[in-house]
C-alpha atoms as a PDB file:
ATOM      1  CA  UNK A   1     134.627 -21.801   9.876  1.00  0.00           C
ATOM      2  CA  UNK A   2     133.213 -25.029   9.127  1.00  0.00           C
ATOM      3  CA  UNK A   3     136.294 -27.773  10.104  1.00  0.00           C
ATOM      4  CA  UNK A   4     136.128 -28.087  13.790  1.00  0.00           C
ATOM      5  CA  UNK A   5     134.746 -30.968  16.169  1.00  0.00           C
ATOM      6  CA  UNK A   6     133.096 -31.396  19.570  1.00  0.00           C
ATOM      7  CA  UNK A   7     134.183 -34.023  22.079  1.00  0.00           C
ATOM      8  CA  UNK A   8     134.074 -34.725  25.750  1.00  0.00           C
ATOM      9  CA  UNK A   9     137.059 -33.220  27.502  1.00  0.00           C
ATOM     10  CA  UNK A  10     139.374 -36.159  29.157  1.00  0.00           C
ATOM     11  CA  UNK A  11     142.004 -36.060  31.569  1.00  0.00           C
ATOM     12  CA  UNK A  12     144.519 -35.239  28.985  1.00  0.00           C
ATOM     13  CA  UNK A  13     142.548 -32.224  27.537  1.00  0.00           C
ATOM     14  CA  UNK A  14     143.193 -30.227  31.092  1.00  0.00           C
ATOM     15  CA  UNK A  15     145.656 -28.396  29.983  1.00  0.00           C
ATOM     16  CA  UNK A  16     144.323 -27.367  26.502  1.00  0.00           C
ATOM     17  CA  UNK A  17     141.180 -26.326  28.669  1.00  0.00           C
ATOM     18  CA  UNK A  18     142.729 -24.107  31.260  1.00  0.00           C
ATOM     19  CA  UNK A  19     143.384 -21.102  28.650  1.00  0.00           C
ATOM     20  CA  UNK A  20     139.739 -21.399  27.585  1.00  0.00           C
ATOM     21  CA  UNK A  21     138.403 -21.479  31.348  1.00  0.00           C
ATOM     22  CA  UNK A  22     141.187 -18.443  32.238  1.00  0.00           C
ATOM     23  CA  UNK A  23     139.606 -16.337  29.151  1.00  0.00           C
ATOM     24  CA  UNK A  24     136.326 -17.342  30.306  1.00  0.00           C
ATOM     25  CA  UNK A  25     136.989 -15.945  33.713  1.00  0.00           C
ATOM     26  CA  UNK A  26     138.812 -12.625  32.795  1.00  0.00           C
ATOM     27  CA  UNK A  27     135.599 -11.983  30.468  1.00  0.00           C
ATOM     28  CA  UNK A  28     133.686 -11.730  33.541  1.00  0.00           C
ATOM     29  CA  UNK A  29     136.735 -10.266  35.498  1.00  0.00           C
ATOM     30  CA  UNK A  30     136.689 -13.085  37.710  1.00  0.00           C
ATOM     31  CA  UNK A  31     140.554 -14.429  39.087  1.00  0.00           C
ATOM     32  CA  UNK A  32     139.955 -17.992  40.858  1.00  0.00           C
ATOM     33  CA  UNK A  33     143.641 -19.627  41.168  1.00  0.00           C
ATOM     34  CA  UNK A  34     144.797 -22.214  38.672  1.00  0.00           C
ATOM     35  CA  UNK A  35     144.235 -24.821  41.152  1.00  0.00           C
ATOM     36  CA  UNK A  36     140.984 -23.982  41.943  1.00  0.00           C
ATOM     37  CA  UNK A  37     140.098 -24.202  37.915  1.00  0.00           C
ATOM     38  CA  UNK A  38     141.386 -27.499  37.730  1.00  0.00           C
ATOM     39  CA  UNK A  39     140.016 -28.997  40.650  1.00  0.00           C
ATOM     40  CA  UNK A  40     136.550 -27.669  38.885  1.00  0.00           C
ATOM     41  CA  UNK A  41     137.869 -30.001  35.538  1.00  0.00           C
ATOM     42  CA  UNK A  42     138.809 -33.301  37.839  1.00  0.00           C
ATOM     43  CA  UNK A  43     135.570 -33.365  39.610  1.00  0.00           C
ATOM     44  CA  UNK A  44     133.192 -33.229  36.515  1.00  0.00           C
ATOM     45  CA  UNK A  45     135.810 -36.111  35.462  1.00  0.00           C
ATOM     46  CA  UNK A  46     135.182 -37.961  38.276  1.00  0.00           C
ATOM     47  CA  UNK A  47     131.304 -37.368  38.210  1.00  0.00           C
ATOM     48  CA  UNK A  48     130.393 -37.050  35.206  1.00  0.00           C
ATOM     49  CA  UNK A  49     126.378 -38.803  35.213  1.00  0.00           C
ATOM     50  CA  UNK A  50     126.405 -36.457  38.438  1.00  0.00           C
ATOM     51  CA  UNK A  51     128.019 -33.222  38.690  1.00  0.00           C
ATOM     52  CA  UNK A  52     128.454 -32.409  35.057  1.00  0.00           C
ATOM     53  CA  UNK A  53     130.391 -32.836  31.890  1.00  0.00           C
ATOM     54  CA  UNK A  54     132.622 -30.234  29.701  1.00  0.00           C
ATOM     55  CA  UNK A  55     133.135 -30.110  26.011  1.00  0.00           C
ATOM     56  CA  UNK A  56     135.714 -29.002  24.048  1.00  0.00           C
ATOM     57  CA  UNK A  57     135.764 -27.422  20.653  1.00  0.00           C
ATOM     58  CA  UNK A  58     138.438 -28.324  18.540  1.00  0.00           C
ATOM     59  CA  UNK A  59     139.107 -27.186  14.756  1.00  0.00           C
ATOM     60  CA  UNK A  60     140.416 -29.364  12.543  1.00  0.00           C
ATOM     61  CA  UNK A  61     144.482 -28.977  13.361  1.00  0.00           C
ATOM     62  CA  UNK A  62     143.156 -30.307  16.525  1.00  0.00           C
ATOM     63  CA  UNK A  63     143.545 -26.532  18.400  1.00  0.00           C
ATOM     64  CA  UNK A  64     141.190 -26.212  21.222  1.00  0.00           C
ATOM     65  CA  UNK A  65     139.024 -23.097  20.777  1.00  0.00           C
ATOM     66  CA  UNK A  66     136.401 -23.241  22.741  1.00  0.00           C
ATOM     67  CA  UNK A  67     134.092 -24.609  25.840  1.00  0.00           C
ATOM     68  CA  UNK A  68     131.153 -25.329  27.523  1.00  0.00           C
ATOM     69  CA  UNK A  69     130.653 -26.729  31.177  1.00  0.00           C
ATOM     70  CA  UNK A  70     127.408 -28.524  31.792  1.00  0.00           C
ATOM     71  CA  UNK A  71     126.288 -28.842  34.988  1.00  0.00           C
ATOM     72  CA  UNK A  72     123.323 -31.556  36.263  1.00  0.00           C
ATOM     73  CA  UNK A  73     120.508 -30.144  38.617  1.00  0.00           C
ATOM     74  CA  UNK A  74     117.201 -29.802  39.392  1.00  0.00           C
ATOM     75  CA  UNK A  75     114.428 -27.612  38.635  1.00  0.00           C
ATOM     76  CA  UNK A  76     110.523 -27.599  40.425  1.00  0.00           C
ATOM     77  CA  UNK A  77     109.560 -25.171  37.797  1.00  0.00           C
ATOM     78  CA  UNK A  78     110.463 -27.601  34.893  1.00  0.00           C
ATOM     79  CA  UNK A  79     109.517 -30.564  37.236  1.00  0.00           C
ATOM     80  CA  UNK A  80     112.707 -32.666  36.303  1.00  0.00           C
ATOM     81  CA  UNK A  81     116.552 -32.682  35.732  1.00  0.00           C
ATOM     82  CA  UNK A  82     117.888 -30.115  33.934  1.00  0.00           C
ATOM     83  CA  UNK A  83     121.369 -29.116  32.272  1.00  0.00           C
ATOM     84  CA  UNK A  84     122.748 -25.552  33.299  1.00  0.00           C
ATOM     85  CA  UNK A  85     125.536 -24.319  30.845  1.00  0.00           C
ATOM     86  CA  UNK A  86     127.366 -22.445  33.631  1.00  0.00           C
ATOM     87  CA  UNK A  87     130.184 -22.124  30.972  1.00  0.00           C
ATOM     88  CA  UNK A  88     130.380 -21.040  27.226  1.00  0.00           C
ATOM     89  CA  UNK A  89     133.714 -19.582  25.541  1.00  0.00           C
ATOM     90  CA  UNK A  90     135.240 -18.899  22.162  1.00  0.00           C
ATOM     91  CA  UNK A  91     138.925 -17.945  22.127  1.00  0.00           C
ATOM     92  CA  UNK A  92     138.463 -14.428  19.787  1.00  0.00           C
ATOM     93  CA  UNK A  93     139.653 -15.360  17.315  1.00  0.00           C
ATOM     94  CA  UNK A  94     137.724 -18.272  16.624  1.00  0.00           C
ATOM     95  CA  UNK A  95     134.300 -15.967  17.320  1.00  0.00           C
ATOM     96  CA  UNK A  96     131.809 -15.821  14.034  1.00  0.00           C
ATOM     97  CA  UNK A  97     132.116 -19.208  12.999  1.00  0.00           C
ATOM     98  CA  UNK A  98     129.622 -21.278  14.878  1.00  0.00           C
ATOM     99  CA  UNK A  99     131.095 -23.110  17.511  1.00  0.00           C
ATOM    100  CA  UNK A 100     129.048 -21.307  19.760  1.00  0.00           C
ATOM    101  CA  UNK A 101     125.823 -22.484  19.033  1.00  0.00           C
ATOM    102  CA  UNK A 102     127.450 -25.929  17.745  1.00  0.00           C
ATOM    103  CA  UNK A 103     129.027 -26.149  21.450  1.00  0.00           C
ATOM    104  CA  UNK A 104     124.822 -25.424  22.476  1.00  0.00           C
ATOM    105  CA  UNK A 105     123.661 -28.002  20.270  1.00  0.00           C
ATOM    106  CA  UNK A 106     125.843 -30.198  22.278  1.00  0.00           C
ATOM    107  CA  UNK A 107     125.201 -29.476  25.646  1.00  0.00           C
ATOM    108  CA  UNK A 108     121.567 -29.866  24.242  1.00  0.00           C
ATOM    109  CA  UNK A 109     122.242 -33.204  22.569  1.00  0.00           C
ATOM    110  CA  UNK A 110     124.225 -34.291  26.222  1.00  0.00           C
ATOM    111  CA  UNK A 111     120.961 -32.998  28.169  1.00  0.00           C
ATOM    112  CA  UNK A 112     118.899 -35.588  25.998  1.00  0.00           C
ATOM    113  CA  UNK A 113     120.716 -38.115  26.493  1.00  0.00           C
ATOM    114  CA  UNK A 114     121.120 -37.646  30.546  1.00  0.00           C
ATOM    115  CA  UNK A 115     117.475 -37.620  30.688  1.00  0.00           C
ATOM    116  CA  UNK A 116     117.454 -33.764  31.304  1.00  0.00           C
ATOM    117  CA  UNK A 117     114.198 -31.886  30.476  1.00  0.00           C
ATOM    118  CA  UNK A 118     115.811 -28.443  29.503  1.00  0.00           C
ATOM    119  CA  UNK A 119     118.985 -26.332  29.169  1.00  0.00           C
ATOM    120  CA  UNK A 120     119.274 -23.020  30.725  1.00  0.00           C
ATOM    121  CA  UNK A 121     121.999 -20.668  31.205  1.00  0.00           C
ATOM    122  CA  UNK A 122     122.751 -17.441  32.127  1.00  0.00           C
ATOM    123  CA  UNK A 123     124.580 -14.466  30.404  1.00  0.00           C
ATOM    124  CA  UNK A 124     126.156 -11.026  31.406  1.00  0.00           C
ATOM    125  CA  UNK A 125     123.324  -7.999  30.177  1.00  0.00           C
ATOM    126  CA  UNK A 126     126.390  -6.365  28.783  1.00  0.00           C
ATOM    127  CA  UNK A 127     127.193  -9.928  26.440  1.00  0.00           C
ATOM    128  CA  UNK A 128     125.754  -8.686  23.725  1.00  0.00           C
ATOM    129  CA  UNK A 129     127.763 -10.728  21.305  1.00  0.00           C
ATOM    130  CA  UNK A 130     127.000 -13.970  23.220  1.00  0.00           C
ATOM    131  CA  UNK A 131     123.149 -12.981  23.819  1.00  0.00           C
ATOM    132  CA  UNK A 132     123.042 -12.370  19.453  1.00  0.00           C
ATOM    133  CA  UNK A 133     124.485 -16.185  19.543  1.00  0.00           C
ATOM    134  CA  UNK A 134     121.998 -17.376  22.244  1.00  0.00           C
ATOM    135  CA  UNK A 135     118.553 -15.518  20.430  1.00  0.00           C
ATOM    136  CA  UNK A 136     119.691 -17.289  17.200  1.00  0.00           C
ATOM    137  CA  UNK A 137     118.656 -20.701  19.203  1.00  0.00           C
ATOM    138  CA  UNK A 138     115.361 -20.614  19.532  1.00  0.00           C
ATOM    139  CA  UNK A 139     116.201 -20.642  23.630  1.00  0.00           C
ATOM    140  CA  UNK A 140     113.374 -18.036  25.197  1.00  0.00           C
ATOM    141  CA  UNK A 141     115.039 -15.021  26.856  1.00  0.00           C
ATOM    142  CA  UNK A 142     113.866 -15.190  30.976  1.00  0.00           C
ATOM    143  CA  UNK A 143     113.295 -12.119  32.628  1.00  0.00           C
ATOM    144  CA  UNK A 144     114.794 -13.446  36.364  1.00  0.00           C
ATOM    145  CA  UNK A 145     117.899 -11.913  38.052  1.00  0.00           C
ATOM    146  CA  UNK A 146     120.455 -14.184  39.181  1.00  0.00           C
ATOM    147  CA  UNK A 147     121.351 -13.544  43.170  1.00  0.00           C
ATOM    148  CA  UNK A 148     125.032 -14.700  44.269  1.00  0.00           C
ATOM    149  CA  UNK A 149     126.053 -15.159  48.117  1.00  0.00           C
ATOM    150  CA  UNK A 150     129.648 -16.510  48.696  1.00  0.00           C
ATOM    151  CA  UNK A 151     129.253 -19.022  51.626  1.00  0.00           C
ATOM    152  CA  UNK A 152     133.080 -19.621  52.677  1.00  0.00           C
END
């Protein structure tokens, strides 16, 4: 699959994104409300040199198939600004032909140009299909655990 193109999401993409971000979150059997998901979309609208940006993968009957959400931060051990790609999905059956690691490039190409000195992201150990896409990259596998404490 070679005719597809990456863009910002806008205000009028919500809608095309919410599938992508509810397939995203039944991967990881996760069930946040509809609202919740597009508050998530309007703020990284609103903030974009901020809180983070998403991107959108479209192929070329202008069908959104995939998505990435990159979030801005900070990291000591990389001394700087970083991008974390809390987000990456591929509707199935648009899998196997490279928006994956095209939607990477771009968050890559987005980190550049916000001044960011890495990208880093985090995976499932049972994503082995993502984790084949992500070792194609030349990203270095980490060895850390990821700790999560709900605060509300």
């Amino acid at each position: 699959m070679t005719d597809f193109g990456i863009a910002r999401v806008s205000a009028r993409d919500i809608d095309e994104v919410m599938p992508l971000l509810r397939g995203y979150c039944e991967f990881y059997e996760a069930a946040p409300s509809e609202a919740a998901l597009r508050g998530v979309c309007e703020a990284l609208l609103e903030a974009p040199d901020t809180a983070g940006i998403q991107l959108l993968a479209r192929l070329g009957d202008g069908t959104a198939v995939g998505l990435a959400t990159l979030l801005w931060t900070f990291s000591t051990l990389n001394a700087g600004p970083i991008g974390l790609m809390n987000d990456l999905y591929v509707a199935p059956a648009a899998r196997g032909g490279g928006i994956g690691a095209t939607l990477i490039e771009a968050c890559a190409g987005e980190c550049v140009h916000h001044g960011a000195v890495a990208l880093e992201w985090y995976t499932a150990p049972t994503n082995k299909r993502a984790q084949a896409v992500y070792d194609r990259t030349g990203a270095s596998r980490e060895e850390w655990i990821n700790y999560s404490l709900p605060v509300s």
